[in-house]
PDB file of N, CA and C in Angstrom:
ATOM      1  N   UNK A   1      -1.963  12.113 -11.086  1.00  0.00           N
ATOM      2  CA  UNK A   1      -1.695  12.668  -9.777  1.00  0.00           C
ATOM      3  C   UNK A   1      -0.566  11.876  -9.140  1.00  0.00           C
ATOM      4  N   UNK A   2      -0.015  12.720  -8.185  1.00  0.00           N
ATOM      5  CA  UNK A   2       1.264  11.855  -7.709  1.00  0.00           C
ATOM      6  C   UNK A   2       1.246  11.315  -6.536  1.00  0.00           C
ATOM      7  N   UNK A   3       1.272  10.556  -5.763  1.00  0.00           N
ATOM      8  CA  UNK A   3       1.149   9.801  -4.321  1.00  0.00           C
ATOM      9  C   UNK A   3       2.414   9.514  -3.701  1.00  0.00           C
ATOM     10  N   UNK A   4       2.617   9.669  -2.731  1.00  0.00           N
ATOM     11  CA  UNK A   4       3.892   9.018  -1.731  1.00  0.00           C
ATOM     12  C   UNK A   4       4.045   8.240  -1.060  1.00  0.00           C
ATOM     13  N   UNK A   5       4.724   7.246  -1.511  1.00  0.00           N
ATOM     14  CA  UNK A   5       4.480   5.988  -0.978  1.00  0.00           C
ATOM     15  C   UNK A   5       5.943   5.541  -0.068  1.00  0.00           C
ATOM     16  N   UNK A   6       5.204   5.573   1.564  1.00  0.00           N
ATOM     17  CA  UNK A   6       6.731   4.963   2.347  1.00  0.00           C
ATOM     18  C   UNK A   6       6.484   3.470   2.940  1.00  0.00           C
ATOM     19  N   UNK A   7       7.544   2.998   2.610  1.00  0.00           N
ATOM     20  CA  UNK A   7       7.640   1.250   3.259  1.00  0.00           C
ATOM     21  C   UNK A   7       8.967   1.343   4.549  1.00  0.00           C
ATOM     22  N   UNK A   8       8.111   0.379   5.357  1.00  0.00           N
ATOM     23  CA  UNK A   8       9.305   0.208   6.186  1.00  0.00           C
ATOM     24  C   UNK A   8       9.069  -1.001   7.179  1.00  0.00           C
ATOM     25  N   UNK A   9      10.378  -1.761   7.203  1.00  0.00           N
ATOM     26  CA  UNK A   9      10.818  -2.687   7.680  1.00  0.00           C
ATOM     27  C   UNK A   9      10.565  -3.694   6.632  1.00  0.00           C
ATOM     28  N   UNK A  10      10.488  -5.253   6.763  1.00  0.00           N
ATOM     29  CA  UNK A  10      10.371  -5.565   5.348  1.00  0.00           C
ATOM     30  C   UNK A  10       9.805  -5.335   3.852  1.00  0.00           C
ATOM     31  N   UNK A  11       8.351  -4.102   3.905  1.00  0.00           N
ATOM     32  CA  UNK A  11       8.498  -3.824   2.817  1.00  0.00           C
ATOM     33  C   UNK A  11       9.446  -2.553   1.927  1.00  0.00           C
ATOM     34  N   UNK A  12      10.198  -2.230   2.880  1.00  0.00           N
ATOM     35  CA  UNK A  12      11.473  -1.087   2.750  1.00  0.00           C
ATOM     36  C   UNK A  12      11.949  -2.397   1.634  1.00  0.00           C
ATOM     37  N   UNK A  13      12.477  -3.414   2.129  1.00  0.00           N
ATOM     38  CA  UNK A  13      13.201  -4.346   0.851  1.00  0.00           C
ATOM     39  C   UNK A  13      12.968  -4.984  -0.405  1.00  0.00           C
ATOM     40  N   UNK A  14      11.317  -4.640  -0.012  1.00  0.00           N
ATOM     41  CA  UNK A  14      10.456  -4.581  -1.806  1.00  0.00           C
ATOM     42  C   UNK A  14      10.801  -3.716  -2.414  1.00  0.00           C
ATOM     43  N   UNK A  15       9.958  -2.825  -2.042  1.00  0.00           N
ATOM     44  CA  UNK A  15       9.615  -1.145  -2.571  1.00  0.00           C
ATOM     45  C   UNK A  15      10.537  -0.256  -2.010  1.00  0.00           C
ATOM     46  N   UNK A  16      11.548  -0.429  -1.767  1.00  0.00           N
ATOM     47  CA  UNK A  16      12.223   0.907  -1.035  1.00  0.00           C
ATOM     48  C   UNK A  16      11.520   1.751  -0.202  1.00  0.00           C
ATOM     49  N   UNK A  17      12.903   2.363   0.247  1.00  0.00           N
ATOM     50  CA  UNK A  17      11.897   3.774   1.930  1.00  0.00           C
ATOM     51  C   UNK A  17      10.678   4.546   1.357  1.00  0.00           C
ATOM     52  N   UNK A  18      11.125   4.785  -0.177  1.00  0.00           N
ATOM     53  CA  UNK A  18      10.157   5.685  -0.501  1.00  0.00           C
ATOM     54  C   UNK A  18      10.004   6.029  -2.121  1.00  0.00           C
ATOM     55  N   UNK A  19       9.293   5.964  -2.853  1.00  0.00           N
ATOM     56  CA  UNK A  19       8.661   6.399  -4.243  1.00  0.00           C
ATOM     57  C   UNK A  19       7.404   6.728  -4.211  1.00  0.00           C
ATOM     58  N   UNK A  20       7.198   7.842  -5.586  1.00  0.00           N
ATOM     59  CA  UNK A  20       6.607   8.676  -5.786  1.00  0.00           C
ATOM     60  C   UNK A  20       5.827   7.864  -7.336  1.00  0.00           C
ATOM     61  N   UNK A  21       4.092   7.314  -6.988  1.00  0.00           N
ATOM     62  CA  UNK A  21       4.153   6.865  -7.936  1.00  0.00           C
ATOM     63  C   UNK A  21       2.852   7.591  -8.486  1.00  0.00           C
ATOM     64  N   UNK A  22       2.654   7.534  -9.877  1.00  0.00           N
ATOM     65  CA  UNK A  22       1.364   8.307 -10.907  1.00  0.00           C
ATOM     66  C   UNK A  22       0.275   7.379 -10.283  1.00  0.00           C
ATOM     67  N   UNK A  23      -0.741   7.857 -10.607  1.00  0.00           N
ATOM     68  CA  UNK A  23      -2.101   7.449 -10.699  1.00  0.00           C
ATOM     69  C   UNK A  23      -3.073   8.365 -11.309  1.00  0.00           C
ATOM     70  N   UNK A  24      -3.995   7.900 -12.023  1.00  0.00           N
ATOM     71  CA  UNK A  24      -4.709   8.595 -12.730  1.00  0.00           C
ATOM     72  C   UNK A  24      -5.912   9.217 -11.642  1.00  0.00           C
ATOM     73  N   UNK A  25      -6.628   9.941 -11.670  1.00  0.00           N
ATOM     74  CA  UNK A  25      -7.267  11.055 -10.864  1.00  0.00           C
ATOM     75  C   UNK A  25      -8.621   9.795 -10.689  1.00  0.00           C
ATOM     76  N   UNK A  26      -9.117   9.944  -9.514  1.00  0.00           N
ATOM     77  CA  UNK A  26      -9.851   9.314  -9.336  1.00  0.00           C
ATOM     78  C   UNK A  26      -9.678   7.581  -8.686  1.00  0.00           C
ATOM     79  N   UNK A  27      -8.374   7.355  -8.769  1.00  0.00           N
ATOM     80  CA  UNK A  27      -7.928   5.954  -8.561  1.00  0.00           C
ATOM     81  C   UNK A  27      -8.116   5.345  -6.710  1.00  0.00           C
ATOM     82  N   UNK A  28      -8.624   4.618  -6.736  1.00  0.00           N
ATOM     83  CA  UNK A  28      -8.856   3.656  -5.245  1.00  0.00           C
ATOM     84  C   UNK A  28      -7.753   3.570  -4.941  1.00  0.00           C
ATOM     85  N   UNK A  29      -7.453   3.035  -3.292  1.00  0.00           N
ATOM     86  CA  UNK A  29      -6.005   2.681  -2.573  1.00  0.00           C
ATOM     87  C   UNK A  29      -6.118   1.284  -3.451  1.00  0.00           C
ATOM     88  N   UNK A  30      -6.871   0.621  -3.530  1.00  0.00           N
ATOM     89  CA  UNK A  30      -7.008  -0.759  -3.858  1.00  0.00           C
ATOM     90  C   UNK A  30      -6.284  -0.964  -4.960  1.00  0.00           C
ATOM     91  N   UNK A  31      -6.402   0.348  -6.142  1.00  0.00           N
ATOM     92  CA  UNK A  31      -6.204   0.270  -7.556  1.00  0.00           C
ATOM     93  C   UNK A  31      -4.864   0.176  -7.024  1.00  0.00           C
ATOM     94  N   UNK A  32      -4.114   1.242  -6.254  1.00  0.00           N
ATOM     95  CA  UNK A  32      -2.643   1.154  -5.922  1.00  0.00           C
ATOM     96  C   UNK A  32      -2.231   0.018  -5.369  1.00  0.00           C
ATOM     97  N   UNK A  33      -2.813  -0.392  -4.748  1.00  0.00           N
ATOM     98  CA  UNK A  33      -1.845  -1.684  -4.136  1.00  0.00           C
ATOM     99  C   UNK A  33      -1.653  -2.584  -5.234  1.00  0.00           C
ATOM    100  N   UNK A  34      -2.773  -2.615  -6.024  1.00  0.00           N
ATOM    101  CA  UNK A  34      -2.852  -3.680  -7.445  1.00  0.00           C
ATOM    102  C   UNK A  34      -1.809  -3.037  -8.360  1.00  0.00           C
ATOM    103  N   UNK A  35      -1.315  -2.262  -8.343  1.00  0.00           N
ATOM    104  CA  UNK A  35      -0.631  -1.693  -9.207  1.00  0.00           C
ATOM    105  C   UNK A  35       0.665  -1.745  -8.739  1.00  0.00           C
ATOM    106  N   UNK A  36       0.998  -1.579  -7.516  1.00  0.00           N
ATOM    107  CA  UNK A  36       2.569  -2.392  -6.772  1.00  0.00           C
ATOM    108  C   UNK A  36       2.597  -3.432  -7.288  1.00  0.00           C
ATOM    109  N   UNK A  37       1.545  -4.450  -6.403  1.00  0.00           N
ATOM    110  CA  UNK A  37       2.036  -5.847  -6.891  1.00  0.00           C
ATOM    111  C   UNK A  37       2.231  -6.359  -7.803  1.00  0.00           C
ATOM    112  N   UNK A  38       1.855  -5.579  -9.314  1.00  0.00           N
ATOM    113  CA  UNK A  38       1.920  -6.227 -10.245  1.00  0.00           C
ATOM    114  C   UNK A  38       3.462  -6.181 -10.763  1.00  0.00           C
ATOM    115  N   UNK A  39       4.515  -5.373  -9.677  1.00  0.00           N
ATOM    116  CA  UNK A  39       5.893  -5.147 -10.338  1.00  0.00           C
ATOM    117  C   UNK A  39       6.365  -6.339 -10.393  1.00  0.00           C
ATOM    118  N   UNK A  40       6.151  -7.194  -9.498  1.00  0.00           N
ATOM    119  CA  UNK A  40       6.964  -8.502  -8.965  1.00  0.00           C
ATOM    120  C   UNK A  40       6.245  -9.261  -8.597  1.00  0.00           C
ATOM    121  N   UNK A  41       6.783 -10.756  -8.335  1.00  0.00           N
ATOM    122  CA  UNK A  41       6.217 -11.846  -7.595  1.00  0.00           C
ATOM    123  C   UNK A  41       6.076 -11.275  -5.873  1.00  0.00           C
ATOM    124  N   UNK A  42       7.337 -11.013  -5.244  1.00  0.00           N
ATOM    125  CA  UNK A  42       7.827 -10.592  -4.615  1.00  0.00           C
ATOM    126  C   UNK A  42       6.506  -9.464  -3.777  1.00  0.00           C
ATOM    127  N   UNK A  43       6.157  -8.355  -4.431  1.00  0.00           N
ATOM    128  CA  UNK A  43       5.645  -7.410  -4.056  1.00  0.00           C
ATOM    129  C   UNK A  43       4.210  -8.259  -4.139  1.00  0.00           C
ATOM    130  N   UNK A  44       3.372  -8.843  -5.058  1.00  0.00           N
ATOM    131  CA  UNK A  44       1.932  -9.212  -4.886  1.00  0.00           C
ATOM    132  C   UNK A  44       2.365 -10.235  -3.772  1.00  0.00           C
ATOM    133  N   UNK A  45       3.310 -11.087  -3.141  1.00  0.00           N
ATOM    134  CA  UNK A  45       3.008 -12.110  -2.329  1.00  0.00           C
ATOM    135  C   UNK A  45       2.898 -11.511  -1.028  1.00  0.00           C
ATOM    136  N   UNK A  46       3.737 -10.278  -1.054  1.00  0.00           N
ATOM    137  CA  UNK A  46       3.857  -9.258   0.297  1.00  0.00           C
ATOM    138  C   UNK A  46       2.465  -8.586   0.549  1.00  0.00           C
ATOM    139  N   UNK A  47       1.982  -8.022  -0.398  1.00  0.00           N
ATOM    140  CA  UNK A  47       0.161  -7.349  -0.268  1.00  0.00           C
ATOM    141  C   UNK A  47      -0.439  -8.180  -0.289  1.00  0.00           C
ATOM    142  N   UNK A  48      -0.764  -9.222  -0.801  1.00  0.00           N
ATOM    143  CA  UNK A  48      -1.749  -9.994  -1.292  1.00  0.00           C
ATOM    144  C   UNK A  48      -1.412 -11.592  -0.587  1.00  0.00           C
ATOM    145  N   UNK A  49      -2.673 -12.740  -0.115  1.00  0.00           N
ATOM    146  CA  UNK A  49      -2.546 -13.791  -0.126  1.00  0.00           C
ATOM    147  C   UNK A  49      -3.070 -14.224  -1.478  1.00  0.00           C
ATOM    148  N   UNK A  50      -3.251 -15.688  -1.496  1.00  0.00           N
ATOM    149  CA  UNK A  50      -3.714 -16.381  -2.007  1.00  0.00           C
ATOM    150  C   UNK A  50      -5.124 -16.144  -2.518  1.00  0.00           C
ATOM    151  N   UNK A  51      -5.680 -15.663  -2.267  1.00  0.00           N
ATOM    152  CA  UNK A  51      -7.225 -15.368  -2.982  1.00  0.00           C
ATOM    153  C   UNK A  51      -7.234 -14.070  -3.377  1.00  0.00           C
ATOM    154  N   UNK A  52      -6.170 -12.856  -3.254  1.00  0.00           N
ATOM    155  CA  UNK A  52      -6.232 -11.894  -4.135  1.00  0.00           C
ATOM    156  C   UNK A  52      -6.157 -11.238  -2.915  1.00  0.00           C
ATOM    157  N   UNK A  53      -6.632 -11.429  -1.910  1.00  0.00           N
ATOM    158  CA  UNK A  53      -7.034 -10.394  -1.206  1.00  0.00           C
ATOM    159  C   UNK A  53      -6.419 -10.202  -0.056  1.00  0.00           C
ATOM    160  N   UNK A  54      -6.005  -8.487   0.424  1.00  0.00           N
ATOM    161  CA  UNK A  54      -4.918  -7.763   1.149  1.00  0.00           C
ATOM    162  C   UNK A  54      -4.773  -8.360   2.200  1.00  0.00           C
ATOM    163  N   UNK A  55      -2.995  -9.122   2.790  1.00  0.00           N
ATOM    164  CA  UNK A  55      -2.737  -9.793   4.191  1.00  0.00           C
ATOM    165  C   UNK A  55      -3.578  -8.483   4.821  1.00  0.00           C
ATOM    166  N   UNK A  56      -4.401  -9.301   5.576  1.00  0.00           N
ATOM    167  CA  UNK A  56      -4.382  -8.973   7.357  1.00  0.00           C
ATOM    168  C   UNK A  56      -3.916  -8.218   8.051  1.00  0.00           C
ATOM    169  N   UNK A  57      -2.349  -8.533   7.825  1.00  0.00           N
ATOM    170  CA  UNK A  57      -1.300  -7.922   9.216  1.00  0.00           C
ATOM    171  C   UNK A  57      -0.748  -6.739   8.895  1.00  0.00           C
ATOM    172  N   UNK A  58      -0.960  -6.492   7.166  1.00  0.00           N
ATOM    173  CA  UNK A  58      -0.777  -5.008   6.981  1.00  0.00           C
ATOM    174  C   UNK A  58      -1.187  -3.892   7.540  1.00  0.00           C
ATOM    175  N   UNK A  59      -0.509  -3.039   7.868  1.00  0.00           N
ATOM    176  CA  UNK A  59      -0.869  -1.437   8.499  1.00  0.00           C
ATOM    177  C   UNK A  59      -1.048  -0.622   7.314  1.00  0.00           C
ATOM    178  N   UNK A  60      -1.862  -0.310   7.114  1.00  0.00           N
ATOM    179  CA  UNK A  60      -1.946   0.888   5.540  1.00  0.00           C
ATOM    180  C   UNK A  60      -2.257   2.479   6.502  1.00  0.00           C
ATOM    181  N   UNK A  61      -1.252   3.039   6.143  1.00  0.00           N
ATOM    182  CA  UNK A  61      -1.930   4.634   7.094  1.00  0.00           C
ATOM    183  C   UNK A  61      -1.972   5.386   6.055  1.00  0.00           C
ATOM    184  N   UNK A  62      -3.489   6.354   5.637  1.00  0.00           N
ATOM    185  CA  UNK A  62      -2.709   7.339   4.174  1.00  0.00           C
ATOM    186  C   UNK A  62      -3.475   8.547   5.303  1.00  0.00           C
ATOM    187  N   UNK A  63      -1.955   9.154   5.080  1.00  0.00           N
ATOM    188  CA  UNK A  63      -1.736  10.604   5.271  1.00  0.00           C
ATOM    189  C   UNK A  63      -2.628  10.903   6.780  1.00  0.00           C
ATOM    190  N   UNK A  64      -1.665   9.809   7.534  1.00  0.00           N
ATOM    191  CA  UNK A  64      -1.000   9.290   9.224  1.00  0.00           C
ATOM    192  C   UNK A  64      -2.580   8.791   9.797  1.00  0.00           C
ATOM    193  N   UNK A  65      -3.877   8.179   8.570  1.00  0.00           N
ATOM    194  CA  UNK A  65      -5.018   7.960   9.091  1.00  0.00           C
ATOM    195  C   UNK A  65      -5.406   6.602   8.801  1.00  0.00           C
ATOM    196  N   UNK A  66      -5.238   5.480   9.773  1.00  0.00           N
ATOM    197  CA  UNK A  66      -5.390   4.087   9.221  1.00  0.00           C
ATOM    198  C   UNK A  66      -6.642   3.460   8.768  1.00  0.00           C
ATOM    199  N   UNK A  67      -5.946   2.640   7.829  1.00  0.00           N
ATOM    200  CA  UNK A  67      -6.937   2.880   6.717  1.00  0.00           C
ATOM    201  C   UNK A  67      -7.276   1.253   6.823  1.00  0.00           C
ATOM    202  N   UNK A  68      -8.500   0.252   6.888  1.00  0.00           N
ATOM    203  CA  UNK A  68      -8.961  -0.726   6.873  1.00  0.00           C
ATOM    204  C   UNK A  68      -9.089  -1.559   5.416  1.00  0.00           C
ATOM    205  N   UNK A  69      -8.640  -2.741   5.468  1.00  0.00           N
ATOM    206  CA  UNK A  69      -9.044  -3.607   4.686  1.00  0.00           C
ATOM    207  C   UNK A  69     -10.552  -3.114   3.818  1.00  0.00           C
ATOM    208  N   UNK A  70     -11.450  -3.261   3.932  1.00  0.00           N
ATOM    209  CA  UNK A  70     -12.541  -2.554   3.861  1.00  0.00           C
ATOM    210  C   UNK A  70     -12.599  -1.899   3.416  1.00  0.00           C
ATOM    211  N   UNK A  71     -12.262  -0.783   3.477  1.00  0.00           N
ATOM    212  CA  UNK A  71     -12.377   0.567   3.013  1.00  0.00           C
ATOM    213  C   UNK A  71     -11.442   0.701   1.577  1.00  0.00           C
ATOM    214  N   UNK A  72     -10.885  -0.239   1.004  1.00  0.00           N
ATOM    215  CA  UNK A  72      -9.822  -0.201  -0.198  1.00  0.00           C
ATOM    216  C   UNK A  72     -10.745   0.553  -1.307  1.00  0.00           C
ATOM    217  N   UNK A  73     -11.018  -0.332  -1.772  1.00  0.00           N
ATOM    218  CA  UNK A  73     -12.434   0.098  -2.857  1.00  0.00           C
ATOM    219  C   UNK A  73     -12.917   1.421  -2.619  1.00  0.00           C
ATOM    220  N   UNK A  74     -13.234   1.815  -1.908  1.00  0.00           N
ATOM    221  CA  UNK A  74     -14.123   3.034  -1.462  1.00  0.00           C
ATOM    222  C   UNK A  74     -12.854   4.660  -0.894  1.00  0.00           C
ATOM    223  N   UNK A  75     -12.103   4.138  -0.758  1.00  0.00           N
ATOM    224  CA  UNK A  75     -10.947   5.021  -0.590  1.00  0.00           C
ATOM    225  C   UNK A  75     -10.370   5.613  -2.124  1.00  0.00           C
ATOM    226  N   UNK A  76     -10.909   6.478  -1.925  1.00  0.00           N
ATOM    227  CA  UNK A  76     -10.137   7.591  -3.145  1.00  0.00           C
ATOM    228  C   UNK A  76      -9.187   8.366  -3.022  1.00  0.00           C
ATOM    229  N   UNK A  77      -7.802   8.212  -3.844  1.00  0.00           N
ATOM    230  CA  UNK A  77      -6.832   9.049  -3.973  1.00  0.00           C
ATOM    231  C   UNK A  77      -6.675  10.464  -4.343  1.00  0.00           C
ATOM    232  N   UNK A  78      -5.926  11.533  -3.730  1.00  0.00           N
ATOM    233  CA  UNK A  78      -5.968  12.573  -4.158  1.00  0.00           C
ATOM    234  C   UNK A  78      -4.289  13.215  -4.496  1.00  0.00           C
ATOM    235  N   UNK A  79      -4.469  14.380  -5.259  1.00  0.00           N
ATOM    236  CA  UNK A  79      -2.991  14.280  -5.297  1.00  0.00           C
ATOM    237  C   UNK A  79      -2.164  14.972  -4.298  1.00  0.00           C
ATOM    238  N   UNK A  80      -0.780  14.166  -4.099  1.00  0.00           N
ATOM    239  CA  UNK A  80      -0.092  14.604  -2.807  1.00  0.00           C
ATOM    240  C   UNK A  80      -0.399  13.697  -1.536  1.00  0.00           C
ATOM    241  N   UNK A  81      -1.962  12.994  -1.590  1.00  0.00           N
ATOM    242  CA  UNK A  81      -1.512  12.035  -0.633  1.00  0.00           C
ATOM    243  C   UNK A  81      -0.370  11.122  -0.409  1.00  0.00           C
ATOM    244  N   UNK A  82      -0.079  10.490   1.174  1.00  0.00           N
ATOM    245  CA  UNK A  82       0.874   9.866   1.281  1.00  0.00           C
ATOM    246  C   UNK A  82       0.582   8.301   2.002  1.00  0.00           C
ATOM    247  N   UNK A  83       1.063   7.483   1.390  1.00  0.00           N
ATOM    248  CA  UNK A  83       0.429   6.124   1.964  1.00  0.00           C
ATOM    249  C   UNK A  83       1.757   5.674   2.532  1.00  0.00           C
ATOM    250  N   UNK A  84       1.695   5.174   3.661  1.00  0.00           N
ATOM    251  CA  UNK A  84       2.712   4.467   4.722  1.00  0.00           C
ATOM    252  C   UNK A  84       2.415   2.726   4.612  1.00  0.00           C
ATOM    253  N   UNK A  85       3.110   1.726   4.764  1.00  0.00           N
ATOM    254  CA  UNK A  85       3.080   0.557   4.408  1.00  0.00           C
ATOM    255  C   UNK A  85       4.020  -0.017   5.837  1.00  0.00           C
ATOM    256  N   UNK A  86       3.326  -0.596   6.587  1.00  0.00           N
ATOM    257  CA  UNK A  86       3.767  -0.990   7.942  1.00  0.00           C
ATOM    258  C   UNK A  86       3.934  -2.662   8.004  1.00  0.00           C
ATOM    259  N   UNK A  87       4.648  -3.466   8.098  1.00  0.00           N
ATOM    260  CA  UNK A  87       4.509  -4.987   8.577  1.00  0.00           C
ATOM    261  C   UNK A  87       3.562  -5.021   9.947  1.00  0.00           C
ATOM    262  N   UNK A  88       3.152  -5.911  10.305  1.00  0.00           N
ATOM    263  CA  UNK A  88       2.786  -6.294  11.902  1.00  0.00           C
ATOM    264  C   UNK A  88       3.854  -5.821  12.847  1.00  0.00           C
ATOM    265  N   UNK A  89       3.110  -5.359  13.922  1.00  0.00           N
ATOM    266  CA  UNK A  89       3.935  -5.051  14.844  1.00  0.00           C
ATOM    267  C   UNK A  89       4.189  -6.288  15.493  1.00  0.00           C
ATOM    268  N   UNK A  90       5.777  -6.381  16.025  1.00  0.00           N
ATOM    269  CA  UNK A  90       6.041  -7.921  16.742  1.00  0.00           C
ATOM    270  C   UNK A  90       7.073  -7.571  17.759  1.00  0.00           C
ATOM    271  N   UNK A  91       7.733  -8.372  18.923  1.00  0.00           N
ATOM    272  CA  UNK A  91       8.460  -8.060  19.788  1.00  0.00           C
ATOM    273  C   UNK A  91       8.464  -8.272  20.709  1.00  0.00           C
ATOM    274  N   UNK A  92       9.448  -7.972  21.679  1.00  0.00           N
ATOM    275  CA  UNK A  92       8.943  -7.983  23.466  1.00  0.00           C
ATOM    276  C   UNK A  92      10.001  -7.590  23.998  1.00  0.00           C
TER     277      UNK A  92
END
């Protein structure tokens, strides 16, 4: 199945604005993020801390509905969903 995956603001400079990546039917968000990071150093240090497990400050929205730490595992992919990849919001 195919998924759409958009990054933006620093992970736009990992993963680019946008790719279209496979997953086999049935696959967790979790399986996907594990499956980014494994392209690069780069990409697992951006998803992932030190104990494996997803920064914090990430925004994950799939298909414009935000999606919790928590819920990785238990979140099932379908095809045509679209996952958004947000940094922390910062500013003033």
């Amino acid at each position: 199945m195919k998924i759409r995956v958009q990054s933006f603001a620093r992970f736009r400079e990992i993963f680019g604005s946008e790719q279209i990546r496979e997953m086999e039917e049935g696959a967790t968000l979790a399986a996907l993020l594990l499956e980014m990071a494994a392209e690069n150093h780069a990409a697992r240090a951006a998803l992932f801390d030190e104990n494996g497990t997803v920064r914090r400050y990430i925004i994950l929205m799939l298909n414009k509905k935000r999606i919790d730490r928590e819920e990785l595992e238990k979140t099932t992919l379908s095809d045509g969903d679209e996952l958004a990849l947000y940094p922390p919001v910062a500013g003033g």
